[in-house]
C-alpha atoms as a PDB file:
ATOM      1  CA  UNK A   1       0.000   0.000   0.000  1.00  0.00           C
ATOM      2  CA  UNK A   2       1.015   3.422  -1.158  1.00  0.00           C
ATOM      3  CA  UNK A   3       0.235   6.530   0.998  1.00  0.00           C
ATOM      4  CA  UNK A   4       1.202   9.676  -0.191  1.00  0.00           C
ATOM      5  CA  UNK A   5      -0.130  13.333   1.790  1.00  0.00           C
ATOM      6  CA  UNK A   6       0.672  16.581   0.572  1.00  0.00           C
ATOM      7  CA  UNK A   7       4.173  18.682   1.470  1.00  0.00           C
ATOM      8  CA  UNK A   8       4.275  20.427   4.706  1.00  0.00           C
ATOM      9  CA  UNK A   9       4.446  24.427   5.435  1.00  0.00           C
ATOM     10  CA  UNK A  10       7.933  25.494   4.961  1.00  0.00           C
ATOM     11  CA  UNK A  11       9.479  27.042   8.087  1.00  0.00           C
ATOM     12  CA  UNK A  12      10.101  30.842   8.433  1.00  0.00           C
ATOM     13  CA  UNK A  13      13.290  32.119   6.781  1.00  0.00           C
ATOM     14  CA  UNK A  14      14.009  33.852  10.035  1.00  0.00           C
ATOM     15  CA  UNK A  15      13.622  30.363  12.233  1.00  0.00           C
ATOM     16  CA  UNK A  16      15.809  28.420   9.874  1.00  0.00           C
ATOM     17  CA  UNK A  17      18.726  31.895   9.775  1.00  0.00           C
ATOM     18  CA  UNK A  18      18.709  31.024  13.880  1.00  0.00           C
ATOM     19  CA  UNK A  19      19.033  27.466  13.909  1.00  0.00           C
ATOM     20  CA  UNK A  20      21.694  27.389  11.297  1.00  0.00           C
ATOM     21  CA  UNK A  21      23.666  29.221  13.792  1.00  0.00           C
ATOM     22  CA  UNK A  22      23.198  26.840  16.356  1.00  0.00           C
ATOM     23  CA  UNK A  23      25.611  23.771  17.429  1.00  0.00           C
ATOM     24  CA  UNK A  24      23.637  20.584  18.092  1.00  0.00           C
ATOM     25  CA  UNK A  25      26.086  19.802  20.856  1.00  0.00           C
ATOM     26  CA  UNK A  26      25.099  23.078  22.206  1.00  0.00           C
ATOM     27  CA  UNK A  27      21.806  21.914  22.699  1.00  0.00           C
ATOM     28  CA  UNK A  28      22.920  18.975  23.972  1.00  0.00           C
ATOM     29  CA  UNK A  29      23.667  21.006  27.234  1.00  0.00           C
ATOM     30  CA  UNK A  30      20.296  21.700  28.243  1.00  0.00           C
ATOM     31  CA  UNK A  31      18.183  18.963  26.555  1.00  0.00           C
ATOM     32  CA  UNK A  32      17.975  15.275  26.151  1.00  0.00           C
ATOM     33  CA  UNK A  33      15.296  14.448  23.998  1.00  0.00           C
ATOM     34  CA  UNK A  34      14.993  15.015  20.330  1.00  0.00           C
ATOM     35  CA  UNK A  35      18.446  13.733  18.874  1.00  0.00           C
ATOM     36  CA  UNK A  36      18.881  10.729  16.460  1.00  0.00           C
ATOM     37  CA  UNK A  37      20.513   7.786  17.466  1.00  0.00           C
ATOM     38  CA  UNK A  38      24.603   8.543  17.375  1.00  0.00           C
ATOM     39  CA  UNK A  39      24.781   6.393  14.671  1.00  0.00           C
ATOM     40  CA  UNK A  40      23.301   7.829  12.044  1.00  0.00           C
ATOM     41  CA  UNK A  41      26.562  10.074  11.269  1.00  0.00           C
ATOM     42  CA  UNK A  42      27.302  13.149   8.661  1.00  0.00           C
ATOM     43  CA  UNK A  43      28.918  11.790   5.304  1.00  0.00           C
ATOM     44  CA  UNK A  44      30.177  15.396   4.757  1.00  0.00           C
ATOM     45  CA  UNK A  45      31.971  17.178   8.309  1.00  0.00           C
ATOM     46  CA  UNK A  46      31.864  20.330   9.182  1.00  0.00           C
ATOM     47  CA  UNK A  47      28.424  21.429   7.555  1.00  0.00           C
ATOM     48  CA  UNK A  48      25.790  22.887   9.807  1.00  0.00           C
ATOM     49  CA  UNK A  49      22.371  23.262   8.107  1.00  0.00           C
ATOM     50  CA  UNK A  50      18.535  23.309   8.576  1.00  0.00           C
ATOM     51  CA  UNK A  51      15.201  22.703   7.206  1.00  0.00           C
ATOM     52  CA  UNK A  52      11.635  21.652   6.884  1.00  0.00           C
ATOM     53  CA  UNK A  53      11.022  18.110   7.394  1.00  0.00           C
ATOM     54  CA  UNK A  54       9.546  16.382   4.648  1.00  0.00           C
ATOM     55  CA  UNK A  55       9.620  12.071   5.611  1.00  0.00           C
ATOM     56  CA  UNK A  56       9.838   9.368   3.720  1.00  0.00           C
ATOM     57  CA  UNK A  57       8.908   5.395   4.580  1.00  0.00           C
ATOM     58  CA  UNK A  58      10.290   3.000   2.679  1.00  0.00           C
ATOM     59  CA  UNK A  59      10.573  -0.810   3.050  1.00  0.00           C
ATOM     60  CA  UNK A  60      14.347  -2.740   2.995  1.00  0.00           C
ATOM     61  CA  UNK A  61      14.716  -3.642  -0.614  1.00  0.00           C
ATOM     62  CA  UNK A  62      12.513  -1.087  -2.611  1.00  0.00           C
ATOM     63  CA  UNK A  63      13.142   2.885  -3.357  1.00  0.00           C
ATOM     64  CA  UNK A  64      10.539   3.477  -6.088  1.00  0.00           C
ATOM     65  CA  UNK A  65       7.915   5.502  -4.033  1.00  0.00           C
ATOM     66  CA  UNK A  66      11.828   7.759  -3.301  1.00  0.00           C
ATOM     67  CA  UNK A  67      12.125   7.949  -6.810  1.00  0.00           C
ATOM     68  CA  UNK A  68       8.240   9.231  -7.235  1.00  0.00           C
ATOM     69  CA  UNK A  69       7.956  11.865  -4.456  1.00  0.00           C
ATOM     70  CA  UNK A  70      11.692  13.633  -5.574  1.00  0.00           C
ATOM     71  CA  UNK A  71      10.117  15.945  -8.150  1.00  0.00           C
ATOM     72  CA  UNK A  72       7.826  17.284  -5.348  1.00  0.00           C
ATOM     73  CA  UNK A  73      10.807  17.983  -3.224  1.00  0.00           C
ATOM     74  CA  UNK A  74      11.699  21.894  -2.536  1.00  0.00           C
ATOM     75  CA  UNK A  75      14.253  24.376  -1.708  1.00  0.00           C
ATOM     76  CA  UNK A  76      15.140  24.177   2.126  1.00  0.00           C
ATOM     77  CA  UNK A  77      13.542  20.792   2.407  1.00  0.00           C
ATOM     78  CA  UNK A  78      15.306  17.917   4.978  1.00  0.00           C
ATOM     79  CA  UNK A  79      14.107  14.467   3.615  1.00  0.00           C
ATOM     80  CA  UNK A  80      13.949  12.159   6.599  1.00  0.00           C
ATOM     81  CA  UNK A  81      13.789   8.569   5.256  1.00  0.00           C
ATOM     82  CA  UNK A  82      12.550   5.274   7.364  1.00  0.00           C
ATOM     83  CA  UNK A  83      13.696   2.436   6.308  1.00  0.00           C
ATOM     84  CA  UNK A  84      11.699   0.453   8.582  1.00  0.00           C
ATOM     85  CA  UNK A  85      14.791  -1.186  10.137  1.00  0.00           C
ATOM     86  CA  UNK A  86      16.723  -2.462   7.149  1.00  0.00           C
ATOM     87  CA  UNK A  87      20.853  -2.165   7.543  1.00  0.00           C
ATOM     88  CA  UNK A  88      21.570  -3.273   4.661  1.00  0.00           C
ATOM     89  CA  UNK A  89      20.023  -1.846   1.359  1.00  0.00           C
ATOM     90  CA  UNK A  90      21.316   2.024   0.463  1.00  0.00           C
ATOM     91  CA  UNK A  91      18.351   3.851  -0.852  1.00  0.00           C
ATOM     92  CA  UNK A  92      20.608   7.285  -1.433  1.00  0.00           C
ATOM     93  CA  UNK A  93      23.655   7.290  -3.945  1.00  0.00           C
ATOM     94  CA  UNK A  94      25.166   9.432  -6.396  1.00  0.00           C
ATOM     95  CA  UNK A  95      22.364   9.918  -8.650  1.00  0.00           C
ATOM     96  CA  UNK A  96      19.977  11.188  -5.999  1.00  0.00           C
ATOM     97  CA  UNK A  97      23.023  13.304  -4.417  1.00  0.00           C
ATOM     98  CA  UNK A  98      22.653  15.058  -7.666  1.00  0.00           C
ATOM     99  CA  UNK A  99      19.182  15.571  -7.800  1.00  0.00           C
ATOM    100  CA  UNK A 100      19.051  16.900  -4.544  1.00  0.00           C
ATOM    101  CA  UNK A 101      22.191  19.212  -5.303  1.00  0.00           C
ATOM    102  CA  UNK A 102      19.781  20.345  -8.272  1.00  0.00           C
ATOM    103  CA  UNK A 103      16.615  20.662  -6.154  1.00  0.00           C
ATOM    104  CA  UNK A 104      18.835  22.566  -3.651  1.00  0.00           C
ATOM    105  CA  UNK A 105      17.867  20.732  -0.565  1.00  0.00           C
ATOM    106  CA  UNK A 106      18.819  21.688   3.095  1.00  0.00           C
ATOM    107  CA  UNK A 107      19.968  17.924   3.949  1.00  0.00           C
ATOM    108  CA  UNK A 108      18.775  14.079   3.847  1.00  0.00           C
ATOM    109  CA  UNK A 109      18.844  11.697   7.076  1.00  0.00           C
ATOM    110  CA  UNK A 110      18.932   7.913   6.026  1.00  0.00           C
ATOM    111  CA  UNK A 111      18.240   5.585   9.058  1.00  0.00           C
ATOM    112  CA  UNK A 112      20.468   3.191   7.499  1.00  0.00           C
ATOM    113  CA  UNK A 113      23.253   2.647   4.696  1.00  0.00           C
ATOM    114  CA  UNK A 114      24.241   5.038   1.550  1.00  0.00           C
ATOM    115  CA  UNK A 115      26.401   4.332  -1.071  1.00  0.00           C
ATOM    116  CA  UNK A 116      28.804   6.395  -3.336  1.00  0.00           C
ATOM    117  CA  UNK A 117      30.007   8.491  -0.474  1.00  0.00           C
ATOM    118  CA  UNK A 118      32.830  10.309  -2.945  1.00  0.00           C
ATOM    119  CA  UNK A 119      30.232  11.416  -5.231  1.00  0.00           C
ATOM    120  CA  UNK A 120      27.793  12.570  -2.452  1.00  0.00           C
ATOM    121  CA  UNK A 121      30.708  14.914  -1.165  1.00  0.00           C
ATOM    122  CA  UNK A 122      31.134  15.938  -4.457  1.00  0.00           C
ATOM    123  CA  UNK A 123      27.563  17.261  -4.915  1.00  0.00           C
ATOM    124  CA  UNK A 124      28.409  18.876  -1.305  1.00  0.00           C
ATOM    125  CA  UNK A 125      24.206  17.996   0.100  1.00  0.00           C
ATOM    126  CA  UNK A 126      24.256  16.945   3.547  1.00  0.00           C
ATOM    127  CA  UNK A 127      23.614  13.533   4.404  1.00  0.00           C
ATOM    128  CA  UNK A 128      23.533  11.471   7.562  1.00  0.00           C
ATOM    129  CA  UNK A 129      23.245   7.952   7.484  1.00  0.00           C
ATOM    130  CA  UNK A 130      24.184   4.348   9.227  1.00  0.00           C
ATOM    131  CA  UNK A 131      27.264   4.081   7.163  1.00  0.00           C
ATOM    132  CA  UNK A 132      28.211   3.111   3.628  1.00  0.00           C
ATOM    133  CA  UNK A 133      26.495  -0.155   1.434  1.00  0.00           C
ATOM    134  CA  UNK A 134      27.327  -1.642  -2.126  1.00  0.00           C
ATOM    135  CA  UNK A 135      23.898  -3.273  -1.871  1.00  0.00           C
ATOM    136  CA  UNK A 136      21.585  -0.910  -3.275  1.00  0.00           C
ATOM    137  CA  UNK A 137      17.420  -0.896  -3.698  1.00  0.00           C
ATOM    138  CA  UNK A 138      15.575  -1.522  -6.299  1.00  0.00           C
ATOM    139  CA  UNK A 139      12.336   0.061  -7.869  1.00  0.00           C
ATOM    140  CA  UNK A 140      10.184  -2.458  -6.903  1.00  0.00           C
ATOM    141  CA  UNK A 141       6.912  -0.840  -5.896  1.00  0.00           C
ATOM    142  CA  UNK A 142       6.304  -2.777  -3.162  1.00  0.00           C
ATOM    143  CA  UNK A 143       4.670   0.122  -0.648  1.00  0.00           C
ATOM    144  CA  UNK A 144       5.593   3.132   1.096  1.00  0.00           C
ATOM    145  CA  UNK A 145       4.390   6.547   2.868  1.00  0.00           C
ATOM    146  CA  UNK A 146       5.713  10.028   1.869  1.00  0.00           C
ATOM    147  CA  UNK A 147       5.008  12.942   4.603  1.00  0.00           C
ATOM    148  CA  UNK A 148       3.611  10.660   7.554  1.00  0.00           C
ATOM    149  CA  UNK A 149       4.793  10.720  10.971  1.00  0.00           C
ATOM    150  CA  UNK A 150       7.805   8.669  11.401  1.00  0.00           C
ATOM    151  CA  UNK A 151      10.404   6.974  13.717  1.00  0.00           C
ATOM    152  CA  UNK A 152      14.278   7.543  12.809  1.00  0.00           C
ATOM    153  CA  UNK A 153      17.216   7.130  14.886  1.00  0.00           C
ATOM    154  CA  UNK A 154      14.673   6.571  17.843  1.00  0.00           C
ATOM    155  CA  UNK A 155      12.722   9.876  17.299  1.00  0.00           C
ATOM    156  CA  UNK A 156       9.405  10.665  15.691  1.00  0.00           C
ATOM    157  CA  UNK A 157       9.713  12.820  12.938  1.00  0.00           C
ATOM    158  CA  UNK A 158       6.286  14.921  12.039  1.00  0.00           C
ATOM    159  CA  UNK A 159       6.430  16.577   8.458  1.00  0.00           C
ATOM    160  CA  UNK A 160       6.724  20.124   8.981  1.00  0.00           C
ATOM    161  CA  UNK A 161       8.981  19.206  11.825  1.00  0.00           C
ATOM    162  CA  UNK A 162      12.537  21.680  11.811  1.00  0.00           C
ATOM    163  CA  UNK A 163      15.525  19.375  11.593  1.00  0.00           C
ATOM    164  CA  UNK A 164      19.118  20.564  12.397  1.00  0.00           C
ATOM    165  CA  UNK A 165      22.138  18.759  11.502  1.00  0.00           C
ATOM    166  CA  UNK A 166      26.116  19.592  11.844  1.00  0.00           C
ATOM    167  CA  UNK A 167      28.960  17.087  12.496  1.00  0.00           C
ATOM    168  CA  UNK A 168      28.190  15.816  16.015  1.00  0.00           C
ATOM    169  CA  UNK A 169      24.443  14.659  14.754  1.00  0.00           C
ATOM    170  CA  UNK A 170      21.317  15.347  14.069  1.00  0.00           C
ATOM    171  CA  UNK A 171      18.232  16.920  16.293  1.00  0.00           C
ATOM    172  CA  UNK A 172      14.290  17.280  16.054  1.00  0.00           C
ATOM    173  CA  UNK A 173      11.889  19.561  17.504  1.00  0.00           C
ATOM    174  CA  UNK A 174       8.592  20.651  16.638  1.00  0.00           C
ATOM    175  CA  UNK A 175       8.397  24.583  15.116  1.00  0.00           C
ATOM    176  CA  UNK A 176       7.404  25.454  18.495  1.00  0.00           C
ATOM    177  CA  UNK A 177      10.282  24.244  19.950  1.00  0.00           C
ATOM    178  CA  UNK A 178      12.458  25.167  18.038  1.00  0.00           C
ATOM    179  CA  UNK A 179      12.146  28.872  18.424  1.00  0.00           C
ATOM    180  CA  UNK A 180      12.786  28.288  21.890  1.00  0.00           C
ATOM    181  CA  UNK A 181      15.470  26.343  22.059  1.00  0.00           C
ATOM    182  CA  UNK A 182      17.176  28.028  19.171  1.00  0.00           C
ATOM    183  CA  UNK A 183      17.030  31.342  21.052  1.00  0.00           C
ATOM    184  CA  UNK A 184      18.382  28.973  24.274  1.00  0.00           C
ATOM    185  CA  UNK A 185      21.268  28.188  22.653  1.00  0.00           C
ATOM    186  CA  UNK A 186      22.436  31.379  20.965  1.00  0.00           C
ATOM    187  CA  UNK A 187      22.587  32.484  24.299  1.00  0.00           C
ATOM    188  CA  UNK A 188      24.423  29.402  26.085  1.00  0.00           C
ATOM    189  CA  UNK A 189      26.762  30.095  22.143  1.00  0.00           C
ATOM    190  CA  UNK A 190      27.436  33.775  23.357  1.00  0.00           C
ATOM    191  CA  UNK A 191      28.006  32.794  27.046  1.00  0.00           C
ATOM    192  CA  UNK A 192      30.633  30.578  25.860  1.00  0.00           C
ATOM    193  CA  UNK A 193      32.837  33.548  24.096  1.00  0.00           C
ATOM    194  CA  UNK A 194      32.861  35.023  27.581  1.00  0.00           C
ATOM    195  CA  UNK A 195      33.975  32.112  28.998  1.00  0.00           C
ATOM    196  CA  UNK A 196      37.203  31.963  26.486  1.00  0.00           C
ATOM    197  CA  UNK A 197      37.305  35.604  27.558  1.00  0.00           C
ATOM    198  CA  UNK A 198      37.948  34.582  30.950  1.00  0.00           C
ATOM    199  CA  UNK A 199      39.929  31.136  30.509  1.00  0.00           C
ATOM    200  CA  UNK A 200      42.291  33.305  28.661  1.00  0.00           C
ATOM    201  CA  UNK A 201      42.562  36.390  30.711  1.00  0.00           C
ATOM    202  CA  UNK A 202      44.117  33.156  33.595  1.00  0.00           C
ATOM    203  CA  UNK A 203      40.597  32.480  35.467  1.00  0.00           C
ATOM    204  CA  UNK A 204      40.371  28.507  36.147  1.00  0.00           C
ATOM    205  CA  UNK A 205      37.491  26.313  34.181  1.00  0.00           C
ATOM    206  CA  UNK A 206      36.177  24.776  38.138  1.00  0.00           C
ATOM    207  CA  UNK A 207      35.919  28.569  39.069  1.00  0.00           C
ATOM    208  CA  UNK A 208      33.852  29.607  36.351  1.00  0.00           C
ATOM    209  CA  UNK A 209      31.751  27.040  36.281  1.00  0.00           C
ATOM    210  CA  UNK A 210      31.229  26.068  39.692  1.00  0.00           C
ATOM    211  CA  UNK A 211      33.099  22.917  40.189  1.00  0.00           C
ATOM    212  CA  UNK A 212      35.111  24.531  42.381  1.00  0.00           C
ATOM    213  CA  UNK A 213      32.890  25.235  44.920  1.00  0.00           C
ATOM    214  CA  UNK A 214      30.382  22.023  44.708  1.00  0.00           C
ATOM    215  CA  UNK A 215      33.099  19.848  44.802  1.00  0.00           C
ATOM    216  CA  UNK A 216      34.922  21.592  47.672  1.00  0.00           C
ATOM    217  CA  UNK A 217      31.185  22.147  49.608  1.00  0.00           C
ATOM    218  CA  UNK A 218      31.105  18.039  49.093  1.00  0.00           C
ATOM    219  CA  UNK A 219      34.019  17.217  50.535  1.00  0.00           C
ATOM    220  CA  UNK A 220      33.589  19.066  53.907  1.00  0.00           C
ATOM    221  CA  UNK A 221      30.231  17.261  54.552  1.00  0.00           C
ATOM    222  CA  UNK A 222      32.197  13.959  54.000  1.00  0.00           C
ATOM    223  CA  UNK A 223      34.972  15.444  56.550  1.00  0.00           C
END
């Protein structure tokens, strides 16, 4: 069975601008939830991007509903494909790095493999995924779902959703969310610069941050 649903709103310019700027691992700091399993990885390093969620299910062996729903793919889009738990097919290659190169896509998550990681650099789209393949789908039409709720790396991924990527992973919140904790970690970004302000004017790291003193208040209740 073949379920298809139309594309979701794209998310404000201004609300994709912020969370560009933002380091996943910065967020990682304050929140726990919302971040694909570790080992769905960045093929390219040091890229930080973001985008409108657009998901994809697809079953082990078969990519033709992928094939189908690229033309209807946009600008600023982040496909987020399920592959319903196979590790070993690679739905996303060269070709498709191309086409989403031309189609000028924000990124693509794979929960599981890829293939042709050289020529994926090449085309310079961000991709995440379980690792490399040489076993690659087929068009089979066997079934699918294109902008459905789904699960990857352990989180459910609404279309519409914004998705933010960089080197140390990849993180999900709803649009509400996402203005929030954006805005959270500009701030935590901006404390940080003080902090390197202070480490290199000769302050100590447990003095700044408190170590110091917790540790210190600890050890004279165990005394």
């Amino acid at each position: 069975m073949f379920v298809i649903n139309d594309m979701p709103r794209q998310l404000d310019v201004e609300l994709i601008q912020m969370l560009s700027a933002v380091e996943t691992a910065t967020v990682g700091h304050v929140r726990h939830g919302g971040f694909v399993d570790r080992g769905i990885r960045a093929v390219l390093d040091e890229r930080r991007v973001a985008g409108t969620a657009v998901t994809l299910r697809i079953p082990g062996p078969d990519s033709a509903l992928l094939h189908y729903v690229v033309p209807h793919l946009r600008e600023g889009d982040f496909l987020i494909v399920d592959r319903c738990g196979d590790t070993r097919h690679a739905c996303w290659g060269g070709v498709l790095a191309n086409v989403a190169r031309a189609k000028k896509l924000a990124g693509v998550v794979v929960d599981g493999p890829a293939t042709d990681f050289g020529e994926i650099r090449k085309c310079g789209v961000p991709v995440w995924c379980r690792g490399p393949s040489p076993i690659t789908t087929k068009v089979l039409g066997l079934e699918g779902a294109f902008n459905v709720p789904i699960s990857v790396g352990g989180v459910v991924v609404v279309p519409g959703d914004a998705v933010l990527g960089d080197e140390s992973g990849v993180l999900v919140l709803s649009p509400p969310e996402a203005m929030r904790v954006g805005q959270q970690a500009i701030g935590l970004q901006d404390a940080e610069i003080v902090m390197l302000k202070r480490l290199a004017d000769g302050e100590r790291l447990p003095d700044i941050t408190g170590a110091t003193e917790l540790i210190e208040s600890r050890l004279r209740q165990q005394a």
